[in-house]
C-alpha atoms as a PDB file:
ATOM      1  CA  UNK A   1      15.645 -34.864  -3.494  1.00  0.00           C
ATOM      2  CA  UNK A   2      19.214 -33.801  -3.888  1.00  0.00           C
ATOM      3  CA  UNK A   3      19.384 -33.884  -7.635  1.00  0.00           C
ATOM      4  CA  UNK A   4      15.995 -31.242  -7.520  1.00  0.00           C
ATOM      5  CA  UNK A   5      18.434 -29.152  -5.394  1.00  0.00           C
ATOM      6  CA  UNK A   6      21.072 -29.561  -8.098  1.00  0.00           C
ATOM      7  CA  UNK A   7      17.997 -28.901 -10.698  1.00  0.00           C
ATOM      8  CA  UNK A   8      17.397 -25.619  -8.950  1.00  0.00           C
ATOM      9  CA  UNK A   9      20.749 -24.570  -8.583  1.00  0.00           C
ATOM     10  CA  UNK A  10      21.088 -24.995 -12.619  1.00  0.00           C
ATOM     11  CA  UNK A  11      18.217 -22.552 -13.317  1.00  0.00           C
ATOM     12  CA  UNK A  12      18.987 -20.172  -9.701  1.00  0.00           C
ATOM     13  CA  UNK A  13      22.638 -19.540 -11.390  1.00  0.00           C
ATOM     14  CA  UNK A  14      22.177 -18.391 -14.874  1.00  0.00           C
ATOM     15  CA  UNK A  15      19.772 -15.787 -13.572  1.00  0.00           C
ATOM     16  CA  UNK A  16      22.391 -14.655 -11.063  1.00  0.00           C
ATOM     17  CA  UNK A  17      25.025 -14.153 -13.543  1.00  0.00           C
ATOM     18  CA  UNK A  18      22.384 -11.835 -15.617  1.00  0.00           C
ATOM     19  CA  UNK A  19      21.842  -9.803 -12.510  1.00  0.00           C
ATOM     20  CA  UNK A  20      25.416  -9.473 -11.624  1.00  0.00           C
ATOM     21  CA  UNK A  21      26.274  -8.656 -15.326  1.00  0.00           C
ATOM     22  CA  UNK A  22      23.151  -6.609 -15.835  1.00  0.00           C
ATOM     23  CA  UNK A  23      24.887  -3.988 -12.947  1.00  0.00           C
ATOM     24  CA  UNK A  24      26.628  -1.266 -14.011  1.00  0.00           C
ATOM     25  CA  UNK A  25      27.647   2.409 -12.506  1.00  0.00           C
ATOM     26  CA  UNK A  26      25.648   5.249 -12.988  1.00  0.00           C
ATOM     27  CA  UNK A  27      28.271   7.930 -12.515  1.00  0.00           C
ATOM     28  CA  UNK A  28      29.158   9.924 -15.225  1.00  0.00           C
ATOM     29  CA  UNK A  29      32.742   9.322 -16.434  1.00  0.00           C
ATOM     30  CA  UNK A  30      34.831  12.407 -15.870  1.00  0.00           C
ATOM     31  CA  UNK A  31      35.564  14.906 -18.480  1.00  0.00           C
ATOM     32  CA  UNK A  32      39.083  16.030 -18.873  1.00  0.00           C
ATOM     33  CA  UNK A  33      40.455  19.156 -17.273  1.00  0.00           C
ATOM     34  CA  UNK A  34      44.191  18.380 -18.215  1.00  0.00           C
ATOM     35  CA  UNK A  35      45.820  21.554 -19.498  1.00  0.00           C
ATOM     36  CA  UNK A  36      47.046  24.446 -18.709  1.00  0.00           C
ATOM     37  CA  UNK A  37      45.050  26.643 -16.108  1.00  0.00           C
ATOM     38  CA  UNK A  38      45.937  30.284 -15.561  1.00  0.00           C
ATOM     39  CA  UNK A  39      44.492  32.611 -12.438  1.00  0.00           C
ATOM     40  CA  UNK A  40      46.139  35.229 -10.014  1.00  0.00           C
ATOM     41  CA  UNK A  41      45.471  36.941  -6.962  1.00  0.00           C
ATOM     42  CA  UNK A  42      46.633  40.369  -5.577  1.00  0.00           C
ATOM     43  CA  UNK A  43      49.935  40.963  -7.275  1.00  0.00           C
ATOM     44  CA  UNK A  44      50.798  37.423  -8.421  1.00  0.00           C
ATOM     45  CA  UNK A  45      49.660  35.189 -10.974  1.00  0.00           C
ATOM     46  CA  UNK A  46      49.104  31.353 -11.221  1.00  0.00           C
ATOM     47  CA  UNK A  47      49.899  29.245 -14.044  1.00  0.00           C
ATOM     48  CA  UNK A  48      48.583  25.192 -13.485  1.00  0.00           C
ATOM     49  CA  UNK A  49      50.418  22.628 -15.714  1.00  0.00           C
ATOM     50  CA  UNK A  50      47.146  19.784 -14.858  1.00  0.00           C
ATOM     51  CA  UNK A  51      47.870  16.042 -16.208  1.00  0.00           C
ATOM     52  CA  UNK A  52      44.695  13.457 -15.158  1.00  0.00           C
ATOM     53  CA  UNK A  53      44.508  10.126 -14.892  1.00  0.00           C
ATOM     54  CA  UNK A  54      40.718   9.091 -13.756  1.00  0.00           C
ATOM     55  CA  UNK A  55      39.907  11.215 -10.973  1.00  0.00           C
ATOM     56  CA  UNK A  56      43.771  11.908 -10.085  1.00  0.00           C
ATOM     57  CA  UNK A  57      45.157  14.765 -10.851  1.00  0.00           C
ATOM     58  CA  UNK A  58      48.623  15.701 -10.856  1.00  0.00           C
ATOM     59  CA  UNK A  59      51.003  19.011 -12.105  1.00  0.00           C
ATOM     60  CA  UNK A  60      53.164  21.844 -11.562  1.00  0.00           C
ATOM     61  CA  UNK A  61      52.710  25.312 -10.583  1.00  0.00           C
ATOM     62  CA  UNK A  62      54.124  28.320 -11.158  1.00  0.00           C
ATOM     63  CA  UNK A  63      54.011  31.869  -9.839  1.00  0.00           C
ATOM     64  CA  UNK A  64      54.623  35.314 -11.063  1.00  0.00           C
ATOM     65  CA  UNK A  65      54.663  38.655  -9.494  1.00  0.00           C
ATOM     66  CA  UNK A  66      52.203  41.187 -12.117  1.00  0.00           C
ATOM     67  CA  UNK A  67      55.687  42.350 -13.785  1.00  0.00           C
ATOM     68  CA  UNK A  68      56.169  38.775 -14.908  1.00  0.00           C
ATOM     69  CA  UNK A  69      59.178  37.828 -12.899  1.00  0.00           C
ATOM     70  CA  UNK A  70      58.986  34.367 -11.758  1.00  0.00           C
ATOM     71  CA  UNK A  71      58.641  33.911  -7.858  1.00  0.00           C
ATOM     72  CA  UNK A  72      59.178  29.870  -7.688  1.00  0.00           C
ATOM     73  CA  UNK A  73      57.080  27.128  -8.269  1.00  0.00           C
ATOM     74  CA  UNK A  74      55.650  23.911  -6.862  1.00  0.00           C
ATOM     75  CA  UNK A  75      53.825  20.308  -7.363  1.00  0.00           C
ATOM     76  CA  UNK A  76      49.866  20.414  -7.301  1.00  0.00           C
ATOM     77  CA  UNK A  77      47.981  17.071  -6.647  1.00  0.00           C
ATOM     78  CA  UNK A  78      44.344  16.898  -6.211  1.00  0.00           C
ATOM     79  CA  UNK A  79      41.096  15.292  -7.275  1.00  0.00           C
ATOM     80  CA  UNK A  80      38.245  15.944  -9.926  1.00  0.00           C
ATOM     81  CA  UNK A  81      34.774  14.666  -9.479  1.00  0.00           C
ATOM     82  CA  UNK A  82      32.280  16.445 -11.598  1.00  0.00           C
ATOM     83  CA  UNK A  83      31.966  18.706 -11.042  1.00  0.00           C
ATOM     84  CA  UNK A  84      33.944  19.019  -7.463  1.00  0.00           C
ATOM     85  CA  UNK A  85      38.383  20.456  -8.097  1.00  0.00           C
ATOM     86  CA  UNK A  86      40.204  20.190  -4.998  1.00  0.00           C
ATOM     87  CA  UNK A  87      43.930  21.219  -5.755  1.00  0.00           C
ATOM     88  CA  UNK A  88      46.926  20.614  -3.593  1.00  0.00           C
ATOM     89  CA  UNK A  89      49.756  22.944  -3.799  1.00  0.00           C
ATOM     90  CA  UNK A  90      53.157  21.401  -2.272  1.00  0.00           C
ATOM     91  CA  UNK A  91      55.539  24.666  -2.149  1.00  0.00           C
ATOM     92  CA  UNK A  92      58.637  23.379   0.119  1.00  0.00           C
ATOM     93  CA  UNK A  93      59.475  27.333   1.744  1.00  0.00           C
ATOM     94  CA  UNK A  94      56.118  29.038   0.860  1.00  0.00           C
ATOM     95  CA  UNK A  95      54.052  26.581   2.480  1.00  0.00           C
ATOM     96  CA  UNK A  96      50.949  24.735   1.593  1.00  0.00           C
ATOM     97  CA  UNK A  97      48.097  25.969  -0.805  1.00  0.00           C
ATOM     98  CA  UNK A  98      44.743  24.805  -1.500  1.00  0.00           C
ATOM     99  CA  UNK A  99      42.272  25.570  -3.968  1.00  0.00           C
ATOM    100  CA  UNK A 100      38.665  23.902  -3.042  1.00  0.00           C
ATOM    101  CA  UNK A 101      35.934  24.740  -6.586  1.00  0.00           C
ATOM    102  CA  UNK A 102      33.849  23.514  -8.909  1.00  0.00           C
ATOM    103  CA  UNK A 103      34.457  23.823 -12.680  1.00  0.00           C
ATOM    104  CA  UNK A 104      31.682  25.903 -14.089  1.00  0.00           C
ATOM    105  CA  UNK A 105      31.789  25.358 -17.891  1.00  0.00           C
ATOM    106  CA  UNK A 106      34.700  23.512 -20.266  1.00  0.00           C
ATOM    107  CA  UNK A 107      37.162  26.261 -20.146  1.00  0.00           C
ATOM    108  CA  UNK A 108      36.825  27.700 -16.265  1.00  0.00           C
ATOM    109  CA  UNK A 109      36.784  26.801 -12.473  1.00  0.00           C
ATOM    110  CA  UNK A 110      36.186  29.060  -9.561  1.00  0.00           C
ATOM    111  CA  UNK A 111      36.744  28.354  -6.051  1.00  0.00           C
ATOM    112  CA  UNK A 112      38.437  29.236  -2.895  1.00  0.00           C
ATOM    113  CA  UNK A 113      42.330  29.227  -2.678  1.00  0.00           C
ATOM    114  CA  UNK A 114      43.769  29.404   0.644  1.00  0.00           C
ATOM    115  CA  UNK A 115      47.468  29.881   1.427  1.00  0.00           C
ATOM    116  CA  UNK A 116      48.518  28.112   4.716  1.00  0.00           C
ATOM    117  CA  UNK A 117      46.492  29.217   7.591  1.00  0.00           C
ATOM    118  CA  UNK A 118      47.225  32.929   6.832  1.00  0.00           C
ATOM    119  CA  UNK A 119      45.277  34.204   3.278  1.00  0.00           C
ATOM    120  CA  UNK A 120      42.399  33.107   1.793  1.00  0.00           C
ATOM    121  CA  UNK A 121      40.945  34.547  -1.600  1.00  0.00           C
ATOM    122  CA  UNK A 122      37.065  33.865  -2.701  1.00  0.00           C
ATOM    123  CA  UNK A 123      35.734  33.360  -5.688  1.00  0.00           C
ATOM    124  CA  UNK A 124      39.430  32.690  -7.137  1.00  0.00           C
ATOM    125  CA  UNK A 125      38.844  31.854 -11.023  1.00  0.00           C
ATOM    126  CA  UNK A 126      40.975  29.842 -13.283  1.00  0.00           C
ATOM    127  CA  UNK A 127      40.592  29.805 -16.763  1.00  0.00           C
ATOM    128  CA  UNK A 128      41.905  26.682 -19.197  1.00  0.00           C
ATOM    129  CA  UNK A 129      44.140  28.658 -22.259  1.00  0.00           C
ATOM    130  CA  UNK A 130      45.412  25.458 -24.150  1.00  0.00           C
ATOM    131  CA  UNK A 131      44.076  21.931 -23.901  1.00  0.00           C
END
């Protein structure tokens, strides 16, 4: 009786590594948004240096006023998951931003950027000019 157990096990395991090897993810891998993203809002525009690793991304910002004087910049960090952007702004003085969107096509995203607790700006677009 114990070698029929031993038996079974022989012919149980080879069909468990098929199943287990068989398995594989069904999410789509993510397409690249690296680049650099440029938006603005009332009287200041938005420049996103985006680097991405995975689903991590990771950058710099900058900030002009419409005259093209630079105002400052900061450090963005955020996520992509197709086709879901959440950005991080980390600003030091200014305070903290965050842009919540979707990318809607290879070359754009539009969401909602909100500054602190104080502004928020709908339908905020950003459009990729150099991958």
């Amino acid at each position: 009786m114990i070698r029929r157990r031993q038996s079974a096990l022989k012919f149980a395991h080879p069909l468990a590594l098929v199943v287990v090897v068989s398995c594989k993810s069904t999410e789509p891998e993510p397409i690249s948004i690296a680049g650099s993203w440029h938006g603005s809002v009332p009287a200041v525009s938005v420049g996103v240096d985006l680097t991405q690793l995975g689903r991590q991304l990771s950058g710099s910002v900058s900030f002009h006023d419409l005259g093209s004087d630079a105002l400052g910049g900061c450090e963005v960090s955020g996520t992509y998951i197709v086709p879901s952007v959440t950005l991080i702004f980390s600003c030091g003085d200014v305070g903290p931003a965050r842009f919540d969107g979707s990318t809607t096509g290879a070359r754009s995203m539009t969401g909602t950027m909100i500054w602190g607790d104080r502004r928020q700006f709908s339908s905020f677009t950003f459009a990729l000019t150099d991958q």
